[in-house]
PDB file of N, CA and C in Angstrom:
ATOM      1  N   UNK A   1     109.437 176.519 -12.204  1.00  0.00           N
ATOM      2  CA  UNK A   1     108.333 175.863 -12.886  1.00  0.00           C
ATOM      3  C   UNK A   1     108.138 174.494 -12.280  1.00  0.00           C
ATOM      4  N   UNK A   2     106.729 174.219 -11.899  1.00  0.00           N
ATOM      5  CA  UNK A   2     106.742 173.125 -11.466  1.00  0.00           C
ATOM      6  C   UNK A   2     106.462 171.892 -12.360  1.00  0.00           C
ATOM      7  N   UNK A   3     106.795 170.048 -12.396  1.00  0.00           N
ATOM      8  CA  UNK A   3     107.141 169.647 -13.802  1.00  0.00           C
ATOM      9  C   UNK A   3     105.653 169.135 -13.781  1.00  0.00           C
ATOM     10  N   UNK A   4     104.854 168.756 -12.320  1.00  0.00           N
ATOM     11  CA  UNK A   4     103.394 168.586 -12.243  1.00  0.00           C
ATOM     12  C   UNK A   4     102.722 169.037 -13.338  1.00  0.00           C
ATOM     13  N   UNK A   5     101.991 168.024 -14.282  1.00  0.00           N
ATOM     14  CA  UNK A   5     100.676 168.463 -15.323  1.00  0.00           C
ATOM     15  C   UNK A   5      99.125 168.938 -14.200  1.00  0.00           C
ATOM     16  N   UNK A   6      98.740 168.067 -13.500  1.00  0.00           N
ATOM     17  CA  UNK A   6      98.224 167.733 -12.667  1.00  0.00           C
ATOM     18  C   UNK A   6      98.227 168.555 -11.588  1.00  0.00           C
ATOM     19  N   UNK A   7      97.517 169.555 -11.425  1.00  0.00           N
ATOM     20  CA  UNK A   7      97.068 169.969 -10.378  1.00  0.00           C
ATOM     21  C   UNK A   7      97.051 169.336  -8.840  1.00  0.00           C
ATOM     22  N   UNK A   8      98.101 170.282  -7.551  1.00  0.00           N
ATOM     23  CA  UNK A   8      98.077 168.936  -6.289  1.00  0.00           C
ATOM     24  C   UNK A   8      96.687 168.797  -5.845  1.00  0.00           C
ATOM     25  N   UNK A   9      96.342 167.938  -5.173  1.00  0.00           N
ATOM     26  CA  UNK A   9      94.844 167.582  -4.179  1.00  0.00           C
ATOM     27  C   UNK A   9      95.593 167.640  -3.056  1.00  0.00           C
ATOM     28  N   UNK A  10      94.696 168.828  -2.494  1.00  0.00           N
ATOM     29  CA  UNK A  10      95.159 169.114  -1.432  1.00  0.00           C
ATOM     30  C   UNK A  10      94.115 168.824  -0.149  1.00  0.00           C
ATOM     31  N   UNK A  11      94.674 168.642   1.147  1.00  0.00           N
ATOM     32  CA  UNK A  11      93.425 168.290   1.981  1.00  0.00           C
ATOM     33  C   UNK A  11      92.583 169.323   2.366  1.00  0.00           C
ATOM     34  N   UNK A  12      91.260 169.251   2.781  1.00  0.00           N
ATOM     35  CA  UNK A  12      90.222 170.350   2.868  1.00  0.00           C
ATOM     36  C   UNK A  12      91.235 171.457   4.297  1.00  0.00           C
ATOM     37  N   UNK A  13      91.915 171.194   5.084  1.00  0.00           N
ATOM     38  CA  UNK A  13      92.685 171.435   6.372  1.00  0.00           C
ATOM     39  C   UNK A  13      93.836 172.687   4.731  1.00  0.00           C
ATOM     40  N   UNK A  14      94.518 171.711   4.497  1.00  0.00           N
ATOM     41  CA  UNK A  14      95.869 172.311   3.313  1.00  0.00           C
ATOM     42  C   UNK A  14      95.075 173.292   2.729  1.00  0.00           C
ATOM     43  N   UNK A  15      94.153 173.299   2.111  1.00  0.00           N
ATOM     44  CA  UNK A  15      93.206 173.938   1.015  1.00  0.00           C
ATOM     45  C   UNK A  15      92.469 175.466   2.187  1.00  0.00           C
ATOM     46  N   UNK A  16      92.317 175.221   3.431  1.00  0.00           N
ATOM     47  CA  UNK A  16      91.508 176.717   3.609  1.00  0.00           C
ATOM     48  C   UNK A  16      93.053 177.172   4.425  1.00  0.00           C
ATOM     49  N   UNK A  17      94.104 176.647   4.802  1.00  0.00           N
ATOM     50  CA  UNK A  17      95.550 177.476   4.991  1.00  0.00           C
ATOM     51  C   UNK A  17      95.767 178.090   3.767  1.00  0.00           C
ATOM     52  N   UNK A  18      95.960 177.804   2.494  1.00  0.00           N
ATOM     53  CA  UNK A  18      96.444 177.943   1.569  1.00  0.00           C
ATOM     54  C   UNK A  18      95.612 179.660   0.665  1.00  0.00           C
ATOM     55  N   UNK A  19      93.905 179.046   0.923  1.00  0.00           N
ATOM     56  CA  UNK A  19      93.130 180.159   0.621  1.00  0.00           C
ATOM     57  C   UNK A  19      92.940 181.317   1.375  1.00  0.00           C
ATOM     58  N   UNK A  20      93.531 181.233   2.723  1.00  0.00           N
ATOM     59  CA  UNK A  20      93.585 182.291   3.552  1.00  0.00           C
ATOM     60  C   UNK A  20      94.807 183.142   3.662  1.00  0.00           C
ATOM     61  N   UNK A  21      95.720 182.433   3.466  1.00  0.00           N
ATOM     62  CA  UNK A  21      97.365 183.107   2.696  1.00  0.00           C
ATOM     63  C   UNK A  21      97.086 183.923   1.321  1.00  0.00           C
ATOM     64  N   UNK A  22      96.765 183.197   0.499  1.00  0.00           N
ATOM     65  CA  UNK A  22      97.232 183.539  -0.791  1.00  0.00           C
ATOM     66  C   UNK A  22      96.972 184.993  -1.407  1.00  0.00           C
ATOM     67  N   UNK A  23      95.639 185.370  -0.615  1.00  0.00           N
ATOM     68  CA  UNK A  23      95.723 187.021  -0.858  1.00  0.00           C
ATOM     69  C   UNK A  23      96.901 187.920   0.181  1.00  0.00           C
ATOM     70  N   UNK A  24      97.628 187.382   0.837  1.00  0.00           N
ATOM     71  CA  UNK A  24      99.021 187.828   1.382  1.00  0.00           C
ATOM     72  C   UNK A  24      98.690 188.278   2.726  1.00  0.00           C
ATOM     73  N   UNK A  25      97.643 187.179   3.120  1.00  0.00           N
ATOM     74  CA  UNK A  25      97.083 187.323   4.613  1.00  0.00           C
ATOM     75  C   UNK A  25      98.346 186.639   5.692  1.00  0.00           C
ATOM     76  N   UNK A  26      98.321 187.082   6.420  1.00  0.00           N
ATOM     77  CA  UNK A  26      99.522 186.392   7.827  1.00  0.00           C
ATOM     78  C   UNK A  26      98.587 185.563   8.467  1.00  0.00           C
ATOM     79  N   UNK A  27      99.327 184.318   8.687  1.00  0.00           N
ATOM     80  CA  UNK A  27      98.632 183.605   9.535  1.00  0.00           C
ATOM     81  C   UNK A  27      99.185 183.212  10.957  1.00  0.00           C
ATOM     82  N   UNK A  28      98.446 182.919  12.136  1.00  0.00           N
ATOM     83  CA  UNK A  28      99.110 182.501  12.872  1.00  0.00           C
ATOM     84  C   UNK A  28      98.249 180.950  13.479  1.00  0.00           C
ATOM     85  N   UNK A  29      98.644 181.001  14.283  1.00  0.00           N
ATOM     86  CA  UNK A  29      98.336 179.194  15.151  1.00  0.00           C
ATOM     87  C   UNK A  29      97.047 179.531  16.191  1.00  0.00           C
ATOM     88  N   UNK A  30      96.715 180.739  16.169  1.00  0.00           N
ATOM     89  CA  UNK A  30      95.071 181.403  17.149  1.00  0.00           C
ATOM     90  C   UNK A  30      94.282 181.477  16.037  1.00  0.00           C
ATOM     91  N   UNK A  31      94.705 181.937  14.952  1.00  0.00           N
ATOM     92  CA  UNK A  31      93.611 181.948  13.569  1.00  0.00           C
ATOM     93  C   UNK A  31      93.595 180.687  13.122  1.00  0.00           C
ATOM     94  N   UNK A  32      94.767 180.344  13.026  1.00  0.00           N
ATOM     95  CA  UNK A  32      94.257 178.785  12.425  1.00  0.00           C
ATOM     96  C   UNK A  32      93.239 178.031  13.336  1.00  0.00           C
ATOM     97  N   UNK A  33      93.585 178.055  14.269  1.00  0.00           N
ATOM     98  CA  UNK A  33      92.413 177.065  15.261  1.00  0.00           C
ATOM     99  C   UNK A  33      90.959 177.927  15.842  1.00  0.00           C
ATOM    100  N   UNK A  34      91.050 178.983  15.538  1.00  0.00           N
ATOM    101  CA  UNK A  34      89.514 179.799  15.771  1.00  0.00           C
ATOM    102  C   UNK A  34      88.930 179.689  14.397  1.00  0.00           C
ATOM    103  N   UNK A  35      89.136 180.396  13.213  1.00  0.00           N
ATOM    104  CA  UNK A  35      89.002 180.834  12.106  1.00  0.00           C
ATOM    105  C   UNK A  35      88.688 179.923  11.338  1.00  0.00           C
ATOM    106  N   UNK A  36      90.273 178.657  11.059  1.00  0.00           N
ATOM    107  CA  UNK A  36      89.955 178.129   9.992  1.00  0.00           C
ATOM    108  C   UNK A  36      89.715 176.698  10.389  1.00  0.00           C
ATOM    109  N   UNK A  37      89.874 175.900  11.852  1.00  0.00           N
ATOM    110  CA  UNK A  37      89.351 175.078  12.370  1.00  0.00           C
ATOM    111  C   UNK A  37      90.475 173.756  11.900  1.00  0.00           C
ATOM    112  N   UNK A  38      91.754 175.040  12.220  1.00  0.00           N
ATOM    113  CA  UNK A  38      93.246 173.833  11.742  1.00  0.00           C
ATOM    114  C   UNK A  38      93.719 173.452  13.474  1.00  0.00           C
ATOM    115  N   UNK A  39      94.264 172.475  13.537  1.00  0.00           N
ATOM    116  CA  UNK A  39      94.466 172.186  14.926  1.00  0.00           C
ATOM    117  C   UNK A  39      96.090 171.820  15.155  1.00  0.00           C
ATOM    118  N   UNK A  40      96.880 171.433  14.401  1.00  0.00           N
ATOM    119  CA  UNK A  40      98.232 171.526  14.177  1.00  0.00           C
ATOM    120  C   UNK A  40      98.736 172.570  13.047  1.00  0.00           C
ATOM    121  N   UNK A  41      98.627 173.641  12.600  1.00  0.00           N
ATOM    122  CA  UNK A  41      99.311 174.416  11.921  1.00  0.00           C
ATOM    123  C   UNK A  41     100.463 174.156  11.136  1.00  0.00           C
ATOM    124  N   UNK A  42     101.695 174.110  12.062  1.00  0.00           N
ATOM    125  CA  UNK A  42     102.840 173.875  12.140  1.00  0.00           C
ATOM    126  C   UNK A  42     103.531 172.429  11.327  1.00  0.00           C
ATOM    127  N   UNK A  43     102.272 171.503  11.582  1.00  0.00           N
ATOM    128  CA  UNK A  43     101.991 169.976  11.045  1.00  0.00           C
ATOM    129  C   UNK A  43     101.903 170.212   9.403  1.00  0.00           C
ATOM    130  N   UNK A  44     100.835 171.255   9.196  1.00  0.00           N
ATOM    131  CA  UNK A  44     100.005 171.291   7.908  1.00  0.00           C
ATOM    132  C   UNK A  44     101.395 172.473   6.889  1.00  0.00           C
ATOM    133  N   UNK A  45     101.693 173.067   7.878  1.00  0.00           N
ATOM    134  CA  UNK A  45     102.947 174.011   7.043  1.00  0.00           C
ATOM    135  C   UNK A  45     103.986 173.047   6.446  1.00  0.00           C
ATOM    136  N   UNK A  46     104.243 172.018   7.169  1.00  0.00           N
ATOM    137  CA  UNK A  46     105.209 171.259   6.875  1.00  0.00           C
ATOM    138  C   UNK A  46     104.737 170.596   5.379  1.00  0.00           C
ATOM    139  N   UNK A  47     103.611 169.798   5.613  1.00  0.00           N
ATOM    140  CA  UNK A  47     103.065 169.330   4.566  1.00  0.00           C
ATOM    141  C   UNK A  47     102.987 170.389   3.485  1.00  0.00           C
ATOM    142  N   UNK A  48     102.257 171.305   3.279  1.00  0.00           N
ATOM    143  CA  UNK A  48     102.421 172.520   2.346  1.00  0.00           C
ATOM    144  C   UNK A  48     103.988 172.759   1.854  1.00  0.00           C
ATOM    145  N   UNK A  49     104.678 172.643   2.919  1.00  0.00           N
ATOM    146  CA  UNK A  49     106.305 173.046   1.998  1.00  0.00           C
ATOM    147  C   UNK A  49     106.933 171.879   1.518  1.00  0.00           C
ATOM    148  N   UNK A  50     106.593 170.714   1.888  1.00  0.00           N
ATOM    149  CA  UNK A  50     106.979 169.533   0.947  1.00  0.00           C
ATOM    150  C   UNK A  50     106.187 169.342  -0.442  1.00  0.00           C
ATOM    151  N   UNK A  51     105.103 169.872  -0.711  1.00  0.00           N
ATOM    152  CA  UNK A  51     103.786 170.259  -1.774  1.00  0.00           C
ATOM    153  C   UNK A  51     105.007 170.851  -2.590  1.00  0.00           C
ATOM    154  N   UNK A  52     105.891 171.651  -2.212  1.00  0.00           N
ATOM    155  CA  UNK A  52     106.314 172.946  -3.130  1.00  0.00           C
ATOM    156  C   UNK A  52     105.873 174.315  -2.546  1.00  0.00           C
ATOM    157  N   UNK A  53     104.866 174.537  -2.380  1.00  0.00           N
ATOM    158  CA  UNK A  53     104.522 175.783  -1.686  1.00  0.00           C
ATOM    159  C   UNK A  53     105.474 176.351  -1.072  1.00  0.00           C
ATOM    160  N   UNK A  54     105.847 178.175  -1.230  1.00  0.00           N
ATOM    161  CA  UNK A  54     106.872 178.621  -0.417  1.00  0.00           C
ATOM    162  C   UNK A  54     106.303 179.488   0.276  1.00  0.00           C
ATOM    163  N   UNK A  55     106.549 178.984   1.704  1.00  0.00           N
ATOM    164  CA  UNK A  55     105.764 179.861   2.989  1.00  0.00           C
ATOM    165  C   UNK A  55     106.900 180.218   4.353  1.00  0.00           C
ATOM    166  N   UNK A  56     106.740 181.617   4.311  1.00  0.00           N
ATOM    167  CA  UNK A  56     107.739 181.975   4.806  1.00  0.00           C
ATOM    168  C   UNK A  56     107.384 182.210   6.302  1.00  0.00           C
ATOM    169  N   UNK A  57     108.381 182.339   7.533  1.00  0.00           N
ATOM    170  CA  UNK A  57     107.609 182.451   9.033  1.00  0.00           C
ATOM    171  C   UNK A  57     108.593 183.268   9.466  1.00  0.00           C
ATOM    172  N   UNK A  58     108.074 183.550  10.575  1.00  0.00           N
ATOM    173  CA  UNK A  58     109.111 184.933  11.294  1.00  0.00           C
ATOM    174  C   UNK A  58     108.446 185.129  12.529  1.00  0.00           C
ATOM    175  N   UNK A  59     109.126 185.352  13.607  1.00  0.00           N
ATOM    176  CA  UNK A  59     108.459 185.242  15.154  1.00  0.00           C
ATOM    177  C   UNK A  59     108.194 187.051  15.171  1.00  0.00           C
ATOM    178  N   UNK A  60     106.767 187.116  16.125  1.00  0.00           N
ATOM    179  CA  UNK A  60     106.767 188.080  16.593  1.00  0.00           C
ATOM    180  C   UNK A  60     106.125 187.964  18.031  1.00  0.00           C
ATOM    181  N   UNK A  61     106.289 189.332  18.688  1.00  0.00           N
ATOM    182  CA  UNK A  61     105.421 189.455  20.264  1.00  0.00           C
ATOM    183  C   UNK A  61     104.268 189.809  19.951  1.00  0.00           C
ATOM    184  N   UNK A  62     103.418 189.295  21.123  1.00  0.00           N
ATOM    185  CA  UNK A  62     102.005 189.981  21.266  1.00  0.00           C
ATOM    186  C   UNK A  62     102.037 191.180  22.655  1.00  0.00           C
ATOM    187  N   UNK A  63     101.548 191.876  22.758  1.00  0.00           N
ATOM    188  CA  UNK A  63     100.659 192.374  24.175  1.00  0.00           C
ATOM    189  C   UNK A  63     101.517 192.575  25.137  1.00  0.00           C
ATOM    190  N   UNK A  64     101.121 191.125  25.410  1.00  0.00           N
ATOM    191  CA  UNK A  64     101.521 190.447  26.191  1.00  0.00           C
ATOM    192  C   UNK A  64     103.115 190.307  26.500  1.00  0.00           C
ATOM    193  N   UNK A  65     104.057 190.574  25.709  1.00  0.00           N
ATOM    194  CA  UNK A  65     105.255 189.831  25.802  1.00  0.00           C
ATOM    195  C   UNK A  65     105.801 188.581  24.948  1.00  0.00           C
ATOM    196  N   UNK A  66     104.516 187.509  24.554  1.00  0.00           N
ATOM    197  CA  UNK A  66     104.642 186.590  24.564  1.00  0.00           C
ATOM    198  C   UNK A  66     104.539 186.088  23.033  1.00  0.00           C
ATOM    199  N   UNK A  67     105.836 185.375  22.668  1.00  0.00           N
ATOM    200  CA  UNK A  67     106.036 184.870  21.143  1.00  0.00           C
ATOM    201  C   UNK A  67     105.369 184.054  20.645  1.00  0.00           C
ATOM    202  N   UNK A  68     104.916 184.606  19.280  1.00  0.00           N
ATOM    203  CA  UNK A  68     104.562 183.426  18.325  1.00  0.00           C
ATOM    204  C   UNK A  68     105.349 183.482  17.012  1.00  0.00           C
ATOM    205  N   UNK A  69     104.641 182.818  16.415  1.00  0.00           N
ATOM    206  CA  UNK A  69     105.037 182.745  14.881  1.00  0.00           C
ATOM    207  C   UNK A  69     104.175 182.985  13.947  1.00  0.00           C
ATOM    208  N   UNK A  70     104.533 183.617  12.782  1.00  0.00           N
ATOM    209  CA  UNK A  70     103.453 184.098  11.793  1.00  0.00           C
ATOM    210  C   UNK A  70     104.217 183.405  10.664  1.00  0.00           C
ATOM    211  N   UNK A  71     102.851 183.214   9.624  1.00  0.00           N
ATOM    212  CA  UNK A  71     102.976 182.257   8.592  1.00  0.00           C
ATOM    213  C   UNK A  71     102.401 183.380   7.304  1.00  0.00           C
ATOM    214  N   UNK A  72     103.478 183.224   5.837  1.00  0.00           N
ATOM    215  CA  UNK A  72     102.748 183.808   5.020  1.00  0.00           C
ATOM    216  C   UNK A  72     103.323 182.786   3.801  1.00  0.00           C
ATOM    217  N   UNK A  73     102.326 183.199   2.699  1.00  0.00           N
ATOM    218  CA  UNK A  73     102.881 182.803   1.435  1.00  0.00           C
ATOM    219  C   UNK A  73     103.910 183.738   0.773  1.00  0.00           C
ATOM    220  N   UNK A  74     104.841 183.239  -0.137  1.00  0.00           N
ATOM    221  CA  UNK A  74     105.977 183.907  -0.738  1.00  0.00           C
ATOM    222  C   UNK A  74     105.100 184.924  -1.626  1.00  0.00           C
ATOM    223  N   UNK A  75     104.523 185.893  -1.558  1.00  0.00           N
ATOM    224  CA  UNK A  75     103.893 186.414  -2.445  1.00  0.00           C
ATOM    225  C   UNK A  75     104.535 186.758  -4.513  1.00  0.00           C
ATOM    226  N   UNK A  76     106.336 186.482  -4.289  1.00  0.00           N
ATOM    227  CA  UNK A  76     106.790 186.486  -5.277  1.00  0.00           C
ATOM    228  C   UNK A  76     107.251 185.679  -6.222  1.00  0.00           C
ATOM    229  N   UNK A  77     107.283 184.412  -5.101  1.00  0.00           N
ATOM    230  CA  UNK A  77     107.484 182.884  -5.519  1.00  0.00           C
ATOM    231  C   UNK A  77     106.499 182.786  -6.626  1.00  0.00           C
ATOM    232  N   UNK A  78     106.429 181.556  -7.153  1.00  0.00           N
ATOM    233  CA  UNK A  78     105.707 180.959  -7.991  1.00  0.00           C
ATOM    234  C   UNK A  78     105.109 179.615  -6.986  1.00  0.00           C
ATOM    235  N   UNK A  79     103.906 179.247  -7.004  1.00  0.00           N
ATOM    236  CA  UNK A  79     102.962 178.352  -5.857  1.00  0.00           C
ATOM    237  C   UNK A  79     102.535 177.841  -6.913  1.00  0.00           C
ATOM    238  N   UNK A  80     102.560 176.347  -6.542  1.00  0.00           N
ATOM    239  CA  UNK A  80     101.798 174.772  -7.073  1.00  0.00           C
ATOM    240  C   UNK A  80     100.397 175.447  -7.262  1.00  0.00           C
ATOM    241  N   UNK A  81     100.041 175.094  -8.740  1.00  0.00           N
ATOM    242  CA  UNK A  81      98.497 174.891  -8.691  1.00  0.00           C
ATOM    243  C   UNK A  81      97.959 174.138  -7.832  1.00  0.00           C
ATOM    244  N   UNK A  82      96.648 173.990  -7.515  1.00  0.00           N
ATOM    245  CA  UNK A  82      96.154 173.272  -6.716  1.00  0.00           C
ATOM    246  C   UNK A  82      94.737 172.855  -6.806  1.00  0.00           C
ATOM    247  N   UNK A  83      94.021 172.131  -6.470  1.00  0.00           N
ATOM    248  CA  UNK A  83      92.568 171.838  -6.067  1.00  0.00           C
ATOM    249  C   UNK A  83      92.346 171.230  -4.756  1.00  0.00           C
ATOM    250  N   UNK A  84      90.755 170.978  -4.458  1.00  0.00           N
ATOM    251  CA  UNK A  84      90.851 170.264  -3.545  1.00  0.00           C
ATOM    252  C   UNK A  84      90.523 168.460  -3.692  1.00  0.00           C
ATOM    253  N   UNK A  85      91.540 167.754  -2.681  1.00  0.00           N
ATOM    254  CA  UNK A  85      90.830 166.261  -2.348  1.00  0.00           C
ATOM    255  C   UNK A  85      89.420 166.536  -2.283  1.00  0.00           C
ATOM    256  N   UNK A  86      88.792 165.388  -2.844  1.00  0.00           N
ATOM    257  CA  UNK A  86      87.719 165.474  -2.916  1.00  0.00           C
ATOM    258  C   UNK A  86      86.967 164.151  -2.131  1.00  0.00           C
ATOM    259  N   UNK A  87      88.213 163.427  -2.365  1.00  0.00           N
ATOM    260  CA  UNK A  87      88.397 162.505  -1.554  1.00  0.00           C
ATOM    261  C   UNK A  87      88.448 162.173   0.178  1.00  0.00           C
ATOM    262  N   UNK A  88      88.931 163.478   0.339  1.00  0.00           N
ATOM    263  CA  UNK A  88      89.362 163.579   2.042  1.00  0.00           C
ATOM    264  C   UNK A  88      87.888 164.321   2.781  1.00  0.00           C
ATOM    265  N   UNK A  89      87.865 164.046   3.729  1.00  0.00           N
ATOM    266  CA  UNK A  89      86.510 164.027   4.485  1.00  0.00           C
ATOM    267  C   UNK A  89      87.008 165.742   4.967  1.00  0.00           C
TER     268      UNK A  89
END
């Protein structure tokens, strides 16, 4: 339980990671920067798991050979309410 009354404000960047997870979508660091127009990922995950948010990662290959990392929400956890800054540009 989180002890927050208050809903977090989250940044418009935090807020479309967060809405693109939460139906138990995988994310990676090519969607974030095509899709949702995030440019550090990895930056914004960090921030999200200091929020409380529990987001779990796990490497996989592409094609190619070549590793990345995929990002999801804990789908069983319990996740910070949230809104958005309204404040942040």
């Amino acid at each position: 339980m989180f002890n927050s009354v208050e809903p977090l404000k989250l940044t418009p960047q935090q807020a479309r990671i967060i809405q693109y997870m939460e139906p138990g979508s995988t994310l990676t660091n090519v969607v974030a920067m095509t899709v949702l127009q995030v440019g550090s990922l990895s930056r914004r995950i960090t921030e999200l798991r200091r929020l409380g948010f529990i987001i779990k990662d796990r490497m996989d290959q592409g094609h190619d050979g070549r590793s990345f990392k995929k990002y999801d929400l804990d789908q069983d956890a319990a996740q910070p309410a949230w809104t958005l800054d309204k404040e942040q540009p």
